[in-house]
C-alpha atoms as a PDB file:
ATOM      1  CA  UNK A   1      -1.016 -51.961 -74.484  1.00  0.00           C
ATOM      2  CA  UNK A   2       0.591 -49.453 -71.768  1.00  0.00           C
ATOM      3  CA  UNK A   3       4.194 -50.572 -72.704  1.00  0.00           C
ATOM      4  CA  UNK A   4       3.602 -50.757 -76.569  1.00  0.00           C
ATOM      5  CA  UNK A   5       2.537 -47.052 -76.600  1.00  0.00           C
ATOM      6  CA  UNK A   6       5.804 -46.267 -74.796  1.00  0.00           C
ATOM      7  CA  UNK A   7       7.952 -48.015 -76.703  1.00  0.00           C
ATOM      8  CA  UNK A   8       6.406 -46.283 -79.929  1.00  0.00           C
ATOM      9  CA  UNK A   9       7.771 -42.918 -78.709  1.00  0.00           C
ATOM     10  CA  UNK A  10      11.538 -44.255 -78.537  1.00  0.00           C
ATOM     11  CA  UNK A  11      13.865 -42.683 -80.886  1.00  0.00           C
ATOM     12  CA  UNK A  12      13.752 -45.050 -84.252  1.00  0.00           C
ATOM     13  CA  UNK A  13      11.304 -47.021 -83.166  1.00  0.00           C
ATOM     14  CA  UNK A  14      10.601 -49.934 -85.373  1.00  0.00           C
ATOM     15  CA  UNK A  15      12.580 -51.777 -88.027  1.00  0.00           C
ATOM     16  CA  UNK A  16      12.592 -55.045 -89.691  1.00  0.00           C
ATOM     17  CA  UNK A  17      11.249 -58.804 -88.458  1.00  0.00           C
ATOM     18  CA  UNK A  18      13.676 -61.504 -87.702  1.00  0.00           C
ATOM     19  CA  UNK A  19      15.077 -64.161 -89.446  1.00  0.00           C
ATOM     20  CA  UNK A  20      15.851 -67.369 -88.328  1.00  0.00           C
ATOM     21  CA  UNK A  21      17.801 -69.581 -90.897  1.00  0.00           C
ATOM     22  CA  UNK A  22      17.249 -73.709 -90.729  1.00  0.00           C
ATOM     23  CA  UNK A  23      19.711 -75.829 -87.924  1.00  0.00           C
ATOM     24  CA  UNK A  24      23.196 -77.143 -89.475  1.00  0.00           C
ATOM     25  CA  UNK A  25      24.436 -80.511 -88.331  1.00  0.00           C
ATOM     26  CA  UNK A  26      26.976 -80.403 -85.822  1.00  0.00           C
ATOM     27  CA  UNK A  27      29.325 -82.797 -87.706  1.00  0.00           C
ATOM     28  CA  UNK A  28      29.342 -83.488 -91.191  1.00  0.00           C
ATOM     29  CA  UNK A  29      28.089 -86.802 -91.898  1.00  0.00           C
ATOM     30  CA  UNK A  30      30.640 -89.369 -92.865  1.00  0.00           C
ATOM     31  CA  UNK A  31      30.042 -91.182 -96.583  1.00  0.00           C
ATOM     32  CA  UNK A  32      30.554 -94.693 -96.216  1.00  0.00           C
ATOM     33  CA  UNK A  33      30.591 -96.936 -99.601  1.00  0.00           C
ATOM     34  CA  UNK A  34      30.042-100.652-100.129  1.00  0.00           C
ATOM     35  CA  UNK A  35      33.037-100.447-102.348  1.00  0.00           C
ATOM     36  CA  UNK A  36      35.414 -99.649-100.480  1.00  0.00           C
ATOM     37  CA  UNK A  37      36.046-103.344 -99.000  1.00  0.00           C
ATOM     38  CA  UNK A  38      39.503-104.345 -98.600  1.00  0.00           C
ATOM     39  CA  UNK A  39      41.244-106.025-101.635  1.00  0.00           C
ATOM     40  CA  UNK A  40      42.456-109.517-100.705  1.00  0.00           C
ATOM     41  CA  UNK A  41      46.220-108.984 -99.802  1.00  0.00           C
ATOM     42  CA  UNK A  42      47.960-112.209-101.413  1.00  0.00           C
ATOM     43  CA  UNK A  43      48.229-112.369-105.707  1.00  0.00           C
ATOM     44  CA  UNK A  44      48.962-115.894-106.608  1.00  0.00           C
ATOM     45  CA  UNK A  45      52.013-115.363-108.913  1.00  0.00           C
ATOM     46  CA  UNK A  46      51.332-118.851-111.160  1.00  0.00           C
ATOM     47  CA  UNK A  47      48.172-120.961-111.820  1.00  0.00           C
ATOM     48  CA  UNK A  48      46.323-121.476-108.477  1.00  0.00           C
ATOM     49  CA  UNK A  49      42.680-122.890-109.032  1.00  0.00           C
ATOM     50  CA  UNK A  50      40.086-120.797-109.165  1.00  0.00           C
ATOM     51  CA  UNK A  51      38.902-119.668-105.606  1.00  0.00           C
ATOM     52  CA  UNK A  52      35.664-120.843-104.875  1.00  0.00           C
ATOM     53  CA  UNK A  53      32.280-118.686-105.219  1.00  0.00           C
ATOM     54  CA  UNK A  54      32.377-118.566-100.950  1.00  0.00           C
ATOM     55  CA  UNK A  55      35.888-117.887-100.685  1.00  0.00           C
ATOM     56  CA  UNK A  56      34.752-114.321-102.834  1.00  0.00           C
ATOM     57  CA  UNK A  57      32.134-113.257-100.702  1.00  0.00           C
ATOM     58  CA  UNK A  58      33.857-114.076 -97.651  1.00  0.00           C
ATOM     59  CA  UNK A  59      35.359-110.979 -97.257  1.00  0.00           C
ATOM     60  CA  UNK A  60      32.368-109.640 -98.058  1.00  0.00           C
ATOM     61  CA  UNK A  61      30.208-110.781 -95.118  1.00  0.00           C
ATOM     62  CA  UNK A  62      33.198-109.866 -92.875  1.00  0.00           C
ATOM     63  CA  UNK A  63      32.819-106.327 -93.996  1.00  0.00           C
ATOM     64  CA  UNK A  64      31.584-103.693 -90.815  1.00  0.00           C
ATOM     65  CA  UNK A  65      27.689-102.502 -91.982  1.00  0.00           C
ATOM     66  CA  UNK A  66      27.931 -98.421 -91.795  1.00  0.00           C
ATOM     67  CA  UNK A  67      25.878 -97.460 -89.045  1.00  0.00           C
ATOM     68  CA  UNK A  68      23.091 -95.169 -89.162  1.00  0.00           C
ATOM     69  CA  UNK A  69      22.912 -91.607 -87.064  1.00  0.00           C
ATOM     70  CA  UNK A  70      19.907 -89.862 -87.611  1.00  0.00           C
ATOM     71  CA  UNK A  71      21.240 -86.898 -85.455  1.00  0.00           C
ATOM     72  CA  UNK A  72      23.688 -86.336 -88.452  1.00  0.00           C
ATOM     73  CA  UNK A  73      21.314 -85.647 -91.202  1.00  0.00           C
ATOM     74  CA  UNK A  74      18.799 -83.175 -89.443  1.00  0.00           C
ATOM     75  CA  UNK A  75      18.022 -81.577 -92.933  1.00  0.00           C
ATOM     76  CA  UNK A  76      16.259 -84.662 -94.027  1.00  0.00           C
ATOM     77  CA  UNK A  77      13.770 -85.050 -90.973  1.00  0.00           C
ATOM     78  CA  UNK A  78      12.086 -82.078 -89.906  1.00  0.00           C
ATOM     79  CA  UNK A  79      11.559 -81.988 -86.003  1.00  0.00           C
ATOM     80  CA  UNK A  80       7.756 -81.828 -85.118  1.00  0.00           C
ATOM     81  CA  UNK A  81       7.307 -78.204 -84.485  1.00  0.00           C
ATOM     82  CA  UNK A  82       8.688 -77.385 -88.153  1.00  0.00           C
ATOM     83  CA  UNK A  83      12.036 -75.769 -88.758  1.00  0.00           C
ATOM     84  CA  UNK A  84      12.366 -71.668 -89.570  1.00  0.00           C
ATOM     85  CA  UNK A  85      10.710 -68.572 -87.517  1.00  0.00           C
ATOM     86  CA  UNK A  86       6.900 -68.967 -89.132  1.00  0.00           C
ATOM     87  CA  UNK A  87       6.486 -72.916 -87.560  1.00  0.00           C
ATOM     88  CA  UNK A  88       7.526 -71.643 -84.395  1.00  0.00           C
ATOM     89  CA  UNK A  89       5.099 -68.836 -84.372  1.00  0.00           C
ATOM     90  CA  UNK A  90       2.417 -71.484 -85.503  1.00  0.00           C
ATOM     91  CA  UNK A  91       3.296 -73.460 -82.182  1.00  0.00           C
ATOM     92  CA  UNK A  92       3.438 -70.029 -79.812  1.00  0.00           C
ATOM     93  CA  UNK A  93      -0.062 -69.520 -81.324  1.00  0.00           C
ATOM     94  CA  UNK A  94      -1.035 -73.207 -81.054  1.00  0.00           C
ATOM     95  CA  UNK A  95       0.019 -73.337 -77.199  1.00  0.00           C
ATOM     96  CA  UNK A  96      -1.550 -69.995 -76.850  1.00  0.00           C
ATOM     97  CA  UNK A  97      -4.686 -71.453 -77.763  1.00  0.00           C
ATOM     98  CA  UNK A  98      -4.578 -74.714 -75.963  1.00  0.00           C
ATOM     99  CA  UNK A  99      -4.453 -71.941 -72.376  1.00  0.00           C
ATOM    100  CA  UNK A 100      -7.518 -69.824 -74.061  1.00  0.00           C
ATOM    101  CA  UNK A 101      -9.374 -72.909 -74.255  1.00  0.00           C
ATOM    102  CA  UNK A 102      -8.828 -73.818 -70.753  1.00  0.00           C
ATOM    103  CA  UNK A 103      -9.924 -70.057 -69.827  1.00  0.00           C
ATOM    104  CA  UNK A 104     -12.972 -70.180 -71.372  1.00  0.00           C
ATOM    105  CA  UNK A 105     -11.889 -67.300 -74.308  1.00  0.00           C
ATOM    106  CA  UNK A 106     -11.586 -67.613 -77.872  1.00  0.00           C
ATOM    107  CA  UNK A 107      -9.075 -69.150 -79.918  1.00  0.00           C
ATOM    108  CA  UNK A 108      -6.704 -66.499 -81.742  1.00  0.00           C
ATOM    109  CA  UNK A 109      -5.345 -66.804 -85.728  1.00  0.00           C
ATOM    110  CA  UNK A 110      -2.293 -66.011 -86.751  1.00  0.00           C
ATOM    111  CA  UNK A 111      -2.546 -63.327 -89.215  1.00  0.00           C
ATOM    112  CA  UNK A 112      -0.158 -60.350 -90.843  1.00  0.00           C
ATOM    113  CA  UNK A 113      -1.091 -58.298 -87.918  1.00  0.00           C
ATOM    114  CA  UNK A 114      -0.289 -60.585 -85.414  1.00  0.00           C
ATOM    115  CA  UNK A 115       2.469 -62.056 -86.937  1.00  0.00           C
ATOM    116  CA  UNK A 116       4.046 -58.252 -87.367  1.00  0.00           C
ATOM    117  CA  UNK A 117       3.460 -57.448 -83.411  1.00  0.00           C
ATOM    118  CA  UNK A 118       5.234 -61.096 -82.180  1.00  0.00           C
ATOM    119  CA  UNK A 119       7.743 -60.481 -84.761  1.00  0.00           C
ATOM    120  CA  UNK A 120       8.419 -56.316 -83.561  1.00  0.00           C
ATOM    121  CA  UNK A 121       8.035 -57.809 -80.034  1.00  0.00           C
ATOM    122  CA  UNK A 122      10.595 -60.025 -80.168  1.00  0.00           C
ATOM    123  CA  UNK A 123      13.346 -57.372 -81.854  1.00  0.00           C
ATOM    124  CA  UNK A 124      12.899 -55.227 -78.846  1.00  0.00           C
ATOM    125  CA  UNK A 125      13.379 -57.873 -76.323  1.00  0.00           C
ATOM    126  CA  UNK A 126      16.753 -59.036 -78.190  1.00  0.00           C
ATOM    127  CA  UNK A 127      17.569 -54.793 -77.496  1.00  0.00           C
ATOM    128  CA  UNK A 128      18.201 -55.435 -73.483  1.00  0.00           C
ATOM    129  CA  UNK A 129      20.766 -57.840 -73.110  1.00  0.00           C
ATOM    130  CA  UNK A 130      20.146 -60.756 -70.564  1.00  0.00           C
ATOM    131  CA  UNK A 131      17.771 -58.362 -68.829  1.00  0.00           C
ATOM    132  CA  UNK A 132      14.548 -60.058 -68.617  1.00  0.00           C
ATOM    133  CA  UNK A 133      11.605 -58.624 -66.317  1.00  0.00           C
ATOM    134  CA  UNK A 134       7.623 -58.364 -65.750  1.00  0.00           C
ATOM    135  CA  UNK A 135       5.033 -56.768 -64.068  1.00  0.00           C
ATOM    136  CA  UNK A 136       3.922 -53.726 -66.395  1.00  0.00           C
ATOM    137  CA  UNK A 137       4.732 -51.107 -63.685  1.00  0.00           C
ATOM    138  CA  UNK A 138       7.850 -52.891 -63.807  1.00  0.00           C
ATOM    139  CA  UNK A 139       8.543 -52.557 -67.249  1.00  0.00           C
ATOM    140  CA  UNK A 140       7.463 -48.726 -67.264  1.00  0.00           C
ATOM    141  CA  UNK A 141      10.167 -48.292 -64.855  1.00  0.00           C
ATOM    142  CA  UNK A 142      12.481 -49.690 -66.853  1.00  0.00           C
ATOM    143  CA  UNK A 143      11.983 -48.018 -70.106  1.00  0.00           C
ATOM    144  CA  UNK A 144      10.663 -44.664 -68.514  1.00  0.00           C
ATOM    145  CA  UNK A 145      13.794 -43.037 -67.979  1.00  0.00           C
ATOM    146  CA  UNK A 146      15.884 -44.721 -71.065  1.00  0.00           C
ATOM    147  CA  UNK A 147      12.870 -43.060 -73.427  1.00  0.00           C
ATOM    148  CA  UNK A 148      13.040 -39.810 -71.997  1.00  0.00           C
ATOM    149  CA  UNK A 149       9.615 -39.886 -70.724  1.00  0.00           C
ATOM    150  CA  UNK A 150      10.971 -39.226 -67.161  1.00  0.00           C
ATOM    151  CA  UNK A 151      12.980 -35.636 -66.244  1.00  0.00           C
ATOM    152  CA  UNK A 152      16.588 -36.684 -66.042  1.00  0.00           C
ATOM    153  CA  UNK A 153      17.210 -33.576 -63.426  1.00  0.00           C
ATOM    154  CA  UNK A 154      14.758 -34.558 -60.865  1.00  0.00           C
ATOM    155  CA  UNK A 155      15.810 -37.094 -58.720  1.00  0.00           C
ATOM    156  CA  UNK A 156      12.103 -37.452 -57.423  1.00  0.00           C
ATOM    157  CA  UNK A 157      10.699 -37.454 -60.686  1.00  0.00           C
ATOM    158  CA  UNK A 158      10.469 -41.702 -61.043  1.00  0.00           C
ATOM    159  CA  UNK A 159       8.839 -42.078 -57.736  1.00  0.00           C
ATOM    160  CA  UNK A 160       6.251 -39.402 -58.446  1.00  0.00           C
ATOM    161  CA  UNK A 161       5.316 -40.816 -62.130  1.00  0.00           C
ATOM    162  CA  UNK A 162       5.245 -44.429 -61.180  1.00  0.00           C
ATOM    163  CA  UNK A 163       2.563 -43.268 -58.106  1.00  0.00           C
ATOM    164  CA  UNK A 164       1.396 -42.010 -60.996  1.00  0.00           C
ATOM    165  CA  UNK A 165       1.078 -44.654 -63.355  1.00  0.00           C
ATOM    166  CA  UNK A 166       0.097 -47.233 -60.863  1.00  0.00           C
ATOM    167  CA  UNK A 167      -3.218 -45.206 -60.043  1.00  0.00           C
ATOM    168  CA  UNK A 168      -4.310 -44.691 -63.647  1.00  0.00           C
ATOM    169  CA  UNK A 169      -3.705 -48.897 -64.024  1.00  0.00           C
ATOM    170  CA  UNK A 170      -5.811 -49.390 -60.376  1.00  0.00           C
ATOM    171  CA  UNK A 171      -8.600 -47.262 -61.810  1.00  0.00           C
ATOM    172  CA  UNK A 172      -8.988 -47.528 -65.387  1.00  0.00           C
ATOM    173  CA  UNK A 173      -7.651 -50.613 -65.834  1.00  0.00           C
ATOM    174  CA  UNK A 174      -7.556 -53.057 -62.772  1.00  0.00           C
ATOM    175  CA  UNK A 175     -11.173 -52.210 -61.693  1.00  0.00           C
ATOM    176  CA  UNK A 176     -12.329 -52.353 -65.453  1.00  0.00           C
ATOM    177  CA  UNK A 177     -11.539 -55.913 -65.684  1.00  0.00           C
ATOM    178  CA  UNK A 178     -13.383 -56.314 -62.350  1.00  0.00           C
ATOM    179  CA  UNK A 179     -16.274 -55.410 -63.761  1.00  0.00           C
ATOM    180  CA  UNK A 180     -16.499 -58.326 -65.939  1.00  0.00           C
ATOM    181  CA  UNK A 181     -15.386 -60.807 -64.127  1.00  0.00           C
ATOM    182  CA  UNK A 182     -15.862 -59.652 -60.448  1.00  0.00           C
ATOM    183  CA  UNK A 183     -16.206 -62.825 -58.461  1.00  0.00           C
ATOM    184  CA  UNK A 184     -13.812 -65.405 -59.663  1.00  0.00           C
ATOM    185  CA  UNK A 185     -11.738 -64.847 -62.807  1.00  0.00           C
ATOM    186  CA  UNK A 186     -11.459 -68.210 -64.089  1.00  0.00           C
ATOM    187  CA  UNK A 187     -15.153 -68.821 -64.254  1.00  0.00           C
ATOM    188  CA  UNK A 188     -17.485 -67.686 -66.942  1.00  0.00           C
ATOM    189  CA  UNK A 189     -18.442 -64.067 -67.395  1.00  0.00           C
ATOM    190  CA  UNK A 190     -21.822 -65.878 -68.012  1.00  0.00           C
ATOM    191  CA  UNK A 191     -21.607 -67.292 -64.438  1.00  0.00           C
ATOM    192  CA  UNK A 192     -20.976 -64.324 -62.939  1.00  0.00           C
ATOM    193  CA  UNK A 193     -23.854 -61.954 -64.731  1.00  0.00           C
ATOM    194  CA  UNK A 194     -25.296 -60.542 -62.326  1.00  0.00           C
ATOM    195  CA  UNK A 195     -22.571 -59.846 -60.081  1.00  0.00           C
ATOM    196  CA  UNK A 196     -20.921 -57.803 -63.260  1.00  0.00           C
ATOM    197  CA  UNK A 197     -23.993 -55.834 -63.639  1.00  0.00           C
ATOM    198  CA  UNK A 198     -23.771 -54.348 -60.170  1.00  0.00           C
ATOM    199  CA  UNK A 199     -20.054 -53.800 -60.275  1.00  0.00           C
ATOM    200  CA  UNK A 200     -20.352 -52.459 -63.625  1.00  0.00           C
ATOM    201  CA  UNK A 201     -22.977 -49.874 -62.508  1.00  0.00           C
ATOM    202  CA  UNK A 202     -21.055 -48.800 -59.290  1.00  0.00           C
ATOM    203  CA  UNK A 203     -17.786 -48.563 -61.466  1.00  0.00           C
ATOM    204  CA  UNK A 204     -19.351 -46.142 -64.062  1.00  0.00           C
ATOM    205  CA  UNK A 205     -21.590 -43.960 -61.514  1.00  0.00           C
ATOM    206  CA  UNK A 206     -19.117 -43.947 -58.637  1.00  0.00           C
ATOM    207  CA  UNK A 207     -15.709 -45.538 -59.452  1.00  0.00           C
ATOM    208  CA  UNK A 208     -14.794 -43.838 -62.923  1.00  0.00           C
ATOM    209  CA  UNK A 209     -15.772 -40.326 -61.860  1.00  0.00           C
ATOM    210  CA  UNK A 210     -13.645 -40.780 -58.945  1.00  0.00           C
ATOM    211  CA  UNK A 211      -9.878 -41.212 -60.767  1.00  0.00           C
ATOM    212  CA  UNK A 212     -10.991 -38.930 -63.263  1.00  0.00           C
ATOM    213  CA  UNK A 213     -11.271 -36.525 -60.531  1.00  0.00           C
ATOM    214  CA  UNK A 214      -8.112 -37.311 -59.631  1.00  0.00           C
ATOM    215  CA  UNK A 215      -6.127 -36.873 -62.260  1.00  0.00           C
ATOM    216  CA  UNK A 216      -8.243 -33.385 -63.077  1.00  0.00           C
ATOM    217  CA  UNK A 217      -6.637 -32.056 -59.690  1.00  0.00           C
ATOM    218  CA  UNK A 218      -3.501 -33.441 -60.940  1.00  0.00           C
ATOM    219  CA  UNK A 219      -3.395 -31.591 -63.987  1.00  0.00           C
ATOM    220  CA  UNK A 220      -4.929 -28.428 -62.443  1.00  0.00           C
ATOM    221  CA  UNK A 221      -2.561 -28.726 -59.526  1.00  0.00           C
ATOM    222  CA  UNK A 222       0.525 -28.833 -61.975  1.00  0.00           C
ATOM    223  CA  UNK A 223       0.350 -24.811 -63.321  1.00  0.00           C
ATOM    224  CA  UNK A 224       2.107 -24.104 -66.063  1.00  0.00           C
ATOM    225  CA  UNK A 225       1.917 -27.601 -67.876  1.00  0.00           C
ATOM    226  CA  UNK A 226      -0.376 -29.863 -70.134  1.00  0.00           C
ATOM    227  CA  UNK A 227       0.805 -32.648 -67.989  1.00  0.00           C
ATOM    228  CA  UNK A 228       0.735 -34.932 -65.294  1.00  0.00           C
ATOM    229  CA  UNK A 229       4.194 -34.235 -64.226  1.00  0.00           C
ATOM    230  CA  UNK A 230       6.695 -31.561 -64.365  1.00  0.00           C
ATOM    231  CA  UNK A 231       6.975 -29.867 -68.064  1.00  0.00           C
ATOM    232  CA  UNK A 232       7.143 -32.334 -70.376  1.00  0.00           C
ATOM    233  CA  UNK A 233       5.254 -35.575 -71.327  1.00  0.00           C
ATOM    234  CA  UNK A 234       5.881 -38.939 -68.704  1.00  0.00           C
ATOM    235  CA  UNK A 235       4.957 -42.390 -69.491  1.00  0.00           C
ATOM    236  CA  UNK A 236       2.455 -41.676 -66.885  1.00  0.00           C
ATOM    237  CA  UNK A 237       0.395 -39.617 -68.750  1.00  0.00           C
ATOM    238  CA  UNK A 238       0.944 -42.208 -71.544  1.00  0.00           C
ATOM    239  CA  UNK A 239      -0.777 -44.933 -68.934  1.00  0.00           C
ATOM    240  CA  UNK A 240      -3.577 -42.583 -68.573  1.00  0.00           C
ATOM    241  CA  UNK A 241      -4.123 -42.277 -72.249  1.00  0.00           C
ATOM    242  CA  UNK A 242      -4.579 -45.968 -72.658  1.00  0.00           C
ATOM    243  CA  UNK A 243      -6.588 -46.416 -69.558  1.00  0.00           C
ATOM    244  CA  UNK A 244      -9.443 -43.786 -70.662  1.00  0.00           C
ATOM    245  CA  UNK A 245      -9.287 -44.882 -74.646  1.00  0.00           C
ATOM    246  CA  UNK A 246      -9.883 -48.616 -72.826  1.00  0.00           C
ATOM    247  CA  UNK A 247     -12.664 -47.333 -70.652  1.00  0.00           C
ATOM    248  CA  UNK A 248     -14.218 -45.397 -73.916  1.00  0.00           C
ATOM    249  CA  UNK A 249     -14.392 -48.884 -75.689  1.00  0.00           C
ATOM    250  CA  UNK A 250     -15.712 -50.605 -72.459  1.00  0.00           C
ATOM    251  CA  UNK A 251     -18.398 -48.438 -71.890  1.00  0.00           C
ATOM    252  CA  UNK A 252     -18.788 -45.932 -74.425  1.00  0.00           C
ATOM    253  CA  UNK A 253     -22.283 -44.676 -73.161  1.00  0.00           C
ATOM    254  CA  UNK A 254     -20.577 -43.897 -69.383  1.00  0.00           C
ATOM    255  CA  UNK A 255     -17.555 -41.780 -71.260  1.00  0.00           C
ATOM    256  CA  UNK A 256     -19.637 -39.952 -73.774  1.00  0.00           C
ATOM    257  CA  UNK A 257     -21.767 -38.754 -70.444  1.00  0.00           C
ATOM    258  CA  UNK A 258     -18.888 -37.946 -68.631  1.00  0.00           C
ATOM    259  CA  UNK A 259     -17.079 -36.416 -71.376  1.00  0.00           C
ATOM    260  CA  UNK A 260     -20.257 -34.123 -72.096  1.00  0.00           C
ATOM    261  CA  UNK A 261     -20.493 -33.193 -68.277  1.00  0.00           C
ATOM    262  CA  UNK A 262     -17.393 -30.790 -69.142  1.00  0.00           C
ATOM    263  CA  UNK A 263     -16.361 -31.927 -65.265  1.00  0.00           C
ATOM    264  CA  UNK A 264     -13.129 -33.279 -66.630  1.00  0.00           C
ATOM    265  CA  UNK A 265     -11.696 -31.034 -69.463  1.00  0.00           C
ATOM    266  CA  UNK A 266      -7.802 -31.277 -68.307  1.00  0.00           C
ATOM    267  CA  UNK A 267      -8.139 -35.086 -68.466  1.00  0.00           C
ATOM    268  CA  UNK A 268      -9.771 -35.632 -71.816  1.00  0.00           C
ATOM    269  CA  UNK A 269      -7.453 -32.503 -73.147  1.00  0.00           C
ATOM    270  CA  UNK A 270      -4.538 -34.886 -72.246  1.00  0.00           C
ATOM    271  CA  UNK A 271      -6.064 -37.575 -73.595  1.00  0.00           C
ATOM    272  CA  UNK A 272      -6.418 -35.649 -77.421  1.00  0.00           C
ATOM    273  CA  UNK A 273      -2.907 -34.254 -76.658  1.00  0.00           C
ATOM    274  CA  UNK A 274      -1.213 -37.958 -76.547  1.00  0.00           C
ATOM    275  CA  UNK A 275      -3.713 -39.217 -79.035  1.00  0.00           C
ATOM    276  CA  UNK A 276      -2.144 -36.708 -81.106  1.00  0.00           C
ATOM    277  CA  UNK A 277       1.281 -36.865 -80.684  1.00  0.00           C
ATOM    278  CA  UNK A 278       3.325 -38.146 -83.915  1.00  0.00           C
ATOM    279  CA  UNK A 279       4.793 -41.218 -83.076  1.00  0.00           C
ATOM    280  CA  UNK A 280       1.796 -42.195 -81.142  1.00  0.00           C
ATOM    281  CA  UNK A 281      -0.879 -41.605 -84.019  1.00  0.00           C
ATOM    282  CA  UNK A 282       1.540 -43.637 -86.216  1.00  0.00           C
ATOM    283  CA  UNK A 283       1.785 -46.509 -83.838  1.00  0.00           C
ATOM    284  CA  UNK A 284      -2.104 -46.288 -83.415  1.00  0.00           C
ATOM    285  CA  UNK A 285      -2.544 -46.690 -87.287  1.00  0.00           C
ATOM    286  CA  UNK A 286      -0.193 -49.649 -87.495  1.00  0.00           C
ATOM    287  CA  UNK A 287      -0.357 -53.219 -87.385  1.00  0.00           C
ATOM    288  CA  UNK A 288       1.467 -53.095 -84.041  1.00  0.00           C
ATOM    289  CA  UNK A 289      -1.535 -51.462 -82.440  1.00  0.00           C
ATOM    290  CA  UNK A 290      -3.742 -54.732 -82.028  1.00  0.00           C
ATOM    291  CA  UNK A 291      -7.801 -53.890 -81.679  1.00  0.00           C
ATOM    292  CA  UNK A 292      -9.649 -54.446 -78.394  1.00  0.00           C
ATOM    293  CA  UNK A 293     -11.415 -58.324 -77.975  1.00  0.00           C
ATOM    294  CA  UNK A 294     -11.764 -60.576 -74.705  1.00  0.00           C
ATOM    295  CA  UNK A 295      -8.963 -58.679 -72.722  1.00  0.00           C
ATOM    296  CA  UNK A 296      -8.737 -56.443 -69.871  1.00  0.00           C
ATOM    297  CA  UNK A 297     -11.152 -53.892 -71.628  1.00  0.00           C
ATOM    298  CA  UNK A 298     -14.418 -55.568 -73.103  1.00  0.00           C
ATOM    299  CA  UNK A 299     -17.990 -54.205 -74.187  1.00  0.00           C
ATOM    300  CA  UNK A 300     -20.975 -55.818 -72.617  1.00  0.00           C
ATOM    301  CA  UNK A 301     -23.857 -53.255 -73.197  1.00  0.00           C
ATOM    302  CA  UNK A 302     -25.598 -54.792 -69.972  1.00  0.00           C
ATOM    303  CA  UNK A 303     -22.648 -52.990 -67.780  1.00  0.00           C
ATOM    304  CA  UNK A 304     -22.434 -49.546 -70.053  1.00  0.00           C
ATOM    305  CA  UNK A 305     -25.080 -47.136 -68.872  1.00  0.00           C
ATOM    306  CA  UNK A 306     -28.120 -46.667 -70.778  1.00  0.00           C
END
């Protein structure tokens, strides 16, 4: 994803998973003992008869029965979802699941990969406060400027690279999933076949070529530089690196012809450049970096070219 690559280029990104430890009762629960039953208050100082076997268990019966509170002993009953971090990831997966299903996709397991992204996920959330927010673009213009992949002495700089952004996620990434699903998206990409086929052919002879044109100007329009923007590396270029590596899975055939065109050198030379960068080739080669399925990007030979 756009906003996992950029977060892999912060300073120190990574660290451990977090823990959760098991709920404590609130208040302690309070022992109660059959024994404790009051002593009869009056000792008869000479020979009294003996009292009679219901005159001993009348205090007995009189005696207040402790009354149970099962919200005092939580560590005997676990709740239904399972106490600890790993049963609530089994229930984010399960409910995950139960919304695949009624979307017509696959179900996903939880495995060390997965587990390792939610887990990494989670520990950069818990890095922003309160601050919750959505919308990719959103989030790129959020973490852009704290990452140092926008210039901090241009004041112009974040409007330019989100403009930026946005059209690599229109072109290579919006319109992708169009292809595949370009009538209704919660049907069937079985129900919409045919439809796909056309839009996949006019997005591979027409569509592609047309933002990879546009970000060759780009590049050959900003002399000087091996990037999208000013002198040094933006999130934007980041964007387009995951847009074309999605496209190259999509429709591999399509890329390799365009690629061996030599139309758009400056694009694909950005594309090595980021591919190449440290962090980035680490994050790529990690767990974190999750493998293309039934997403935005997806492989159907009948919309490649031939």
């Amino acid at each position: 994803r756009p906003e996992a690559a950029v977060a892999a280029l912060a300073p120190g990104a990574g660290g451990g998973a977090p823990g959760a430890g098991a709920a404590r009762p609130s208040v302690p629960p309070s022992p109660s003992s059959p024994s404790s039953a009051p002593a009869p208050s009056i000792t008869p100082k000479s020979a009294a008869p003996k009292p009679s076997k219901t005159a001993t268990k009348k205090p007995a019966t009189k005696k207040p029965t402790p009354k149970k509170t099962p919200t005092r002993r939580p560590t005997t009953s676990a709740p239904k979802v399972g106490s600890g971090l790993a049963a609530q990831e089994s229930e984010v997966i399960r409910l995950v699941n139960v919304e695949r299903d009624r979307a017509g996709c696959g179900s996903v397991q939880l495995n060390t990969k997965l587990r390792t992204a939610m887990r990494l996920h989670v520990q950069e959330l818990g890095t922003h406060g309160d601050l919750y927010i959505s919308q990719l673009p959103n989030i790129l213009l959020y973490l852009g400027p704290k990452l140092g992949l926008v210039p901090a002495n241009d004041e112009n700089a974040i409007y330019r690279i989100n403009q930026l952004a946005l059209t690599a996620l229109d072109g290579l990434s919006n319109e992708a999933h169009d292809t595949h699903h370009p009538i209704a998206v919660g049907d069937y990409y079985e129900d919409q076949k045919d439809a796909a086929i056309k839009r996949g052919k006019d997005y591979t002879r027409n569509r592609l070529p047309k933002f990879l044109g546009y970000f060759e100007n780009v590049l050959r329009q900003n002399k000087g530089s091996e990037y999208l923007y000013g002198k040094q590396l933006s999130y934007a270029d980041v964007v387009l690196f995951q847009g074309l590596d999605g496209v190259s899975f999509a429709f591999p055939n399509a890329v390799r012809k365009l690629r061996e065109g030599g139309q758009y050198k400056e694009v694909w030379g950005l594309y090595e450049r980021v591919r190449g960068l440290e962090r980035v080739k680490a994050y790529l080669g990690s767990e974190r970096r999750l493998g293309y399925s039934n997403g935005v990007w997806r492989h159907y030979a009948e919309l490649d070219e031939d």
